[in-house]
N, C-alpha and C. Protein backbone atom coordinates (compact mmCIF):
# COMPACT_ATOMS: atom_id res chain seq x y z
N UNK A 1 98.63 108.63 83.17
CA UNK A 1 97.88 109.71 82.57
C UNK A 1 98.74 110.28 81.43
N UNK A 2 97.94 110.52 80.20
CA UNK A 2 99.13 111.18 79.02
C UNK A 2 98.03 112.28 78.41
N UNK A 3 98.52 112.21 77.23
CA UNK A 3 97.53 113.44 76.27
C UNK A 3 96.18 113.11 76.02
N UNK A 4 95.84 111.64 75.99
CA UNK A 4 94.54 111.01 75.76
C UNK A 4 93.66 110.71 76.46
N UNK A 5 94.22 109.89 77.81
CA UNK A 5 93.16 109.33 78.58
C UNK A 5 94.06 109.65 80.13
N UNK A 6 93.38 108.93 81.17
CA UNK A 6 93.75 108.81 82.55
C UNK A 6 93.51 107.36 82.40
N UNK A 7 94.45 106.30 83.29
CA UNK A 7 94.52 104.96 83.22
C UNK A 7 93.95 104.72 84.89
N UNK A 8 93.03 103.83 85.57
CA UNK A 8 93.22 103.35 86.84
C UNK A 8 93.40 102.26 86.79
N UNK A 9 93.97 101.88 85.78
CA UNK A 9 94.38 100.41 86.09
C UNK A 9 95.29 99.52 87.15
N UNK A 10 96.36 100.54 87.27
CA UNK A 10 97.29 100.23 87.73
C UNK A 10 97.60 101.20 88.77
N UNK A 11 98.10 100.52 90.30
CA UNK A 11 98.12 101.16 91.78
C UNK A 11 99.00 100.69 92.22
N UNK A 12 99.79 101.17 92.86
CA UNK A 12 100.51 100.69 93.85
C UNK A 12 100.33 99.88 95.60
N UNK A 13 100.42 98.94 95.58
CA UNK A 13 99.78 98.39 97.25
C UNK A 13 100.38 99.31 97.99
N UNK A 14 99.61 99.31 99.13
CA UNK A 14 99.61 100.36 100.80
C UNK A 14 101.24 99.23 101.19
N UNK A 15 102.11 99.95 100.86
CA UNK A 15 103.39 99.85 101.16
C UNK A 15 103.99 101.10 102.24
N UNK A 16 103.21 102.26 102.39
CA UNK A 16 103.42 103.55 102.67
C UNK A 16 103.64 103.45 104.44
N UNK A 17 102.86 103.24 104.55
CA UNK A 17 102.73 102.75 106.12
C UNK A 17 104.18 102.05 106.92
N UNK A 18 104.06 100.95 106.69
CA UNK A 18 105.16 100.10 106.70
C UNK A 18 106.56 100.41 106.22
N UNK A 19 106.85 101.48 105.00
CA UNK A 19 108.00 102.34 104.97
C UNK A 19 107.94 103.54 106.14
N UNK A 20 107.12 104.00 106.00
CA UNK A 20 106.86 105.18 106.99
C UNK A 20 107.55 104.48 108.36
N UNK A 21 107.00 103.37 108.91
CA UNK A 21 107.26 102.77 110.73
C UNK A 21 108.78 102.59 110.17
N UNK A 22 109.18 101.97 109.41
CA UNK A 22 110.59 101.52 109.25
C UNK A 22 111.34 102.81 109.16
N UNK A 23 111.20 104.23 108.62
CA UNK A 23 111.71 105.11 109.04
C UNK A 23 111.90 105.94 110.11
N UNK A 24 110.23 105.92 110.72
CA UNK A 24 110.72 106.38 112.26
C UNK A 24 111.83 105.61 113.07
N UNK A 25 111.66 103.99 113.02
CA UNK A 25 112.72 103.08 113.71
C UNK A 25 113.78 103.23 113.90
N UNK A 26 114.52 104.45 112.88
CA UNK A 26 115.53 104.59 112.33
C UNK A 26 116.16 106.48 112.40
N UNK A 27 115.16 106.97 112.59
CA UNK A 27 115.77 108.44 112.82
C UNK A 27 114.22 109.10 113.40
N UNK A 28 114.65 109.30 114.96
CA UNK A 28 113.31 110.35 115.38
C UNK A 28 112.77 111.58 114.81
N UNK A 29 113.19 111.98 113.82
CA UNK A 29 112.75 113.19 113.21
C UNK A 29 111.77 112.47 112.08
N UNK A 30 111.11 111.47 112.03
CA UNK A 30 109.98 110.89 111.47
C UNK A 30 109.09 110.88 112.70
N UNK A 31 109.34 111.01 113.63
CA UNK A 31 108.40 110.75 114.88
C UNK A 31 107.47 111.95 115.59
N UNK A 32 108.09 113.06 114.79
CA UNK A 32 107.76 114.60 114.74
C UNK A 32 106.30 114.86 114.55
N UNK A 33 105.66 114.63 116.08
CA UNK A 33 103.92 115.24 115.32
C UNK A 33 103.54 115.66 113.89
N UNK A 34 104.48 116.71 113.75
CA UNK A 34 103.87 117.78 112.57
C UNK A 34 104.04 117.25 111.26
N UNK A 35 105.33 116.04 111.14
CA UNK A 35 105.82 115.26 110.25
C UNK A 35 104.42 114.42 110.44
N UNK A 36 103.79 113.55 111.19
CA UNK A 36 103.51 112.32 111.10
C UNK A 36 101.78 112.68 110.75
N UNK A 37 101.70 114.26 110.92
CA UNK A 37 100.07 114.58 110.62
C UNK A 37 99.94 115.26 109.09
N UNK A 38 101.54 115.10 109.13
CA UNK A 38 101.40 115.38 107.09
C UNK A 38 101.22 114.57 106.56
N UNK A 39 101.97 113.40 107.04
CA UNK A 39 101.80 112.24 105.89
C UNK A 39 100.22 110.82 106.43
N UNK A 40 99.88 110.84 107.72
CA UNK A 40 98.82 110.35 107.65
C UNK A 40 97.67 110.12 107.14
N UNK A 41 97.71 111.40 106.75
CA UNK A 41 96.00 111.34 105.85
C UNK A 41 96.23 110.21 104.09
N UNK A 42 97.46 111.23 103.78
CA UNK A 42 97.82 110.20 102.65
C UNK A 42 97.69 109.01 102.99
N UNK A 43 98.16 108.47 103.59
CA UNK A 43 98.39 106.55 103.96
C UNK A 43 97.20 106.30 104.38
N UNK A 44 96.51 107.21 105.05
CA UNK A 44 95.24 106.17 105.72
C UNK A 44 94.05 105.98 103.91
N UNK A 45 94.47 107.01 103.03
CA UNK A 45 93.31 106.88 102.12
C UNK A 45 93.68 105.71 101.12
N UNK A 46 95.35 105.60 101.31
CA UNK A 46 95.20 104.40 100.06
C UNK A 46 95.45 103.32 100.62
N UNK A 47 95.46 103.42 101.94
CA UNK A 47 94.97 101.88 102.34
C UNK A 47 93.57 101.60 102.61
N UNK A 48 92.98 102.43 103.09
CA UNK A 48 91.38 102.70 102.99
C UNK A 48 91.31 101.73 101.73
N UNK A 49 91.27 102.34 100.59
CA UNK A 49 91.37 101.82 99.19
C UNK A 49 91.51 100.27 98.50
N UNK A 50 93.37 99.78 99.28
CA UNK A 50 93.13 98.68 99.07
C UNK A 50 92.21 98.11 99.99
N UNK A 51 91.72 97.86 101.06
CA UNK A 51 91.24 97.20 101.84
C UNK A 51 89.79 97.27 101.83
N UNK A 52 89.16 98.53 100.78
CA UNK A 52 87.77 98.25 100.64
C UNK A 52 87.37 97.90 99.16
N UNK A 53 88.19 98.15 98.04
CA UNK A 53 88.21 98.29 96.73
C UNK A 53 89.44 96.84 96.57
N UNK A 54 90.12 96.39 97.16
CA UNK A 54 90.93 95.13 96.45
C UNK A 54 91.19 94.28 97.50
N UNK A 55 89.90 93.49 97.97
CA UNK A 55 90.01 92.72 98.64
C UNK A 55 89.24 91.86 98.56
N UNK A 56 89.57 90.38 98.52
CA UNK A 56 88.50 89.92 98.56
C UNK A 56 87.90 89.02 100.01
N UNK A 57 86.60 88.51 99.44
CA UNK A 57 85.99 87.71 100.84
C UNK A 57 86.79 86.75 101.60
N UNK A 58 88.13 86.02 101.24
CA UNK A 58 89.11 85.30 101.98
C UNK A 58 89.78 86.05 102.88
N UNK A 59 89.75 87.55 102.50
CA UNK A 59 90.64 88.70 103.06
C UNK A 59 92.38 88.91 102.61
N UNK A 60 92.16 88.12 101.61
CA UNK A 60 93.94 88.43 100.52
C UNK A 60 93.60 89.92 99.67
N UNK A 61 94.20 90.34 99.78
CA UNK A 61 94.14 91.89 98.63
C UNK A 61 94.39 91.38 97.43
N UNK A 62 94.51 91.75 96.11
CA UNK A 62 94.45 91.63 94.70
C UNK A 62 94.83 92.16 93.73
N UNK A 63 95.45 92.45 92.79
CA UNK A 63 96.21 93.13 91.77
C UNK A 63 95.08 92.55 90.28
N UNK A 64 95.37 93.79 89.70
CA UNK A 64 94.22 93.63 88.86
C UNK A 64 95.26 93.58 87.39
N UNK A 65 96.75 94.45 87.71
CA UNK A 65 97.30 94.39 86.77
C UNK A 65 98.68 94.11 87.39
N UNK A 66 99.27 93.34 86.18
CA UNK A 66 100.78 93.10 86.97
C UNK A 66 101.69 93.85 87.16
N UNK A 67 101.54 95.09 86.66
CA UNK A 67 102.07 96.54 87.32
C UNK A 67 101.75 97.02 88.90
N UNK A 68 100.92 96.38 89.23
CA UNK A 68 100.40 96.90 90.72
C UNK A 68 101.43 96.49 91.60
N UNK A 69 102.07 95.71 91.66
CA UNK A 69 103.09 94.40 92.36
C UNK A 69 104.22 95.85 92.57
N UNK A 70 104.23 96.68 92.05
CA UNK A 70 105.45 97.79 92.00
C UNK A 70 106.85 97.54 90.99
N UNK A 71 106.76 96.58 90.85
CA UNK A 71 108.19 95.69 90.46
C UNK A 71 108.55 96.17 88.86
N UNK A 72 107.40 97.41 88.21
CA UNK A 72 107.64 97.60 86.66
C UNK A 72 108.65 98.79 86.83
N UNK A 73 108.92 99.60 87.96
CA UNK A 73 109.65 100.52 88.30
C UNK A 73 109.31 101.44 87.87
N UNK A 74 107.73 101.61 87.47
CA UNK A 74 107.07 102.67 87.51
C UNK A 74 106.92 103.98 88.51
N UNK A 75 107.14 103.82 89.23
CA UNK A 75 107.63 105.01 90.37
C UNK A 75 108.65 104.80 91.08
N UNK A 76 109.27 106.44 91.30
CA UNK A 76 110.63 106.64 91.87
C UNK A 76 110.60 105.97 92.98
């Protein structure tokens, strides 16, 4: 997003989840109800996302741009 437009081109895959379990694994204060009902809603919507919006009928998910892959180091 800049001064001109908003871009959706480019997303990041439902990586969130799977960091999230790898942190509880690792220190119980991720395991904290109150912790795990903050960050749920987030994760469940952008995997919602890929899995209804970038998927296809084989059931492989899809990148529309080669920024999606994460690897441009577009986010911290």
């Amino acid at each position: 997003m800049n001064d001109t437009y908003a871009s959706y081109s480019c997303v990041k895959p439902p990586v969130y989840g799977w960091a999230y379990r790898y942190m509880m694994r690792r220190s119980p204060v991720f395991k904290a109800k109150n912790r795990l009902e903050r960050v749920y809603e987030t994760v469940k919507k952008c995997t919602e996302f890929w899995m209804k919006e970038r998927i296809k009928s084989e059931g492989l998910l899809y990148y529309t741009h080669g920024n999606d892959s994460g690897w441009d180091n577009g986010t911290f």
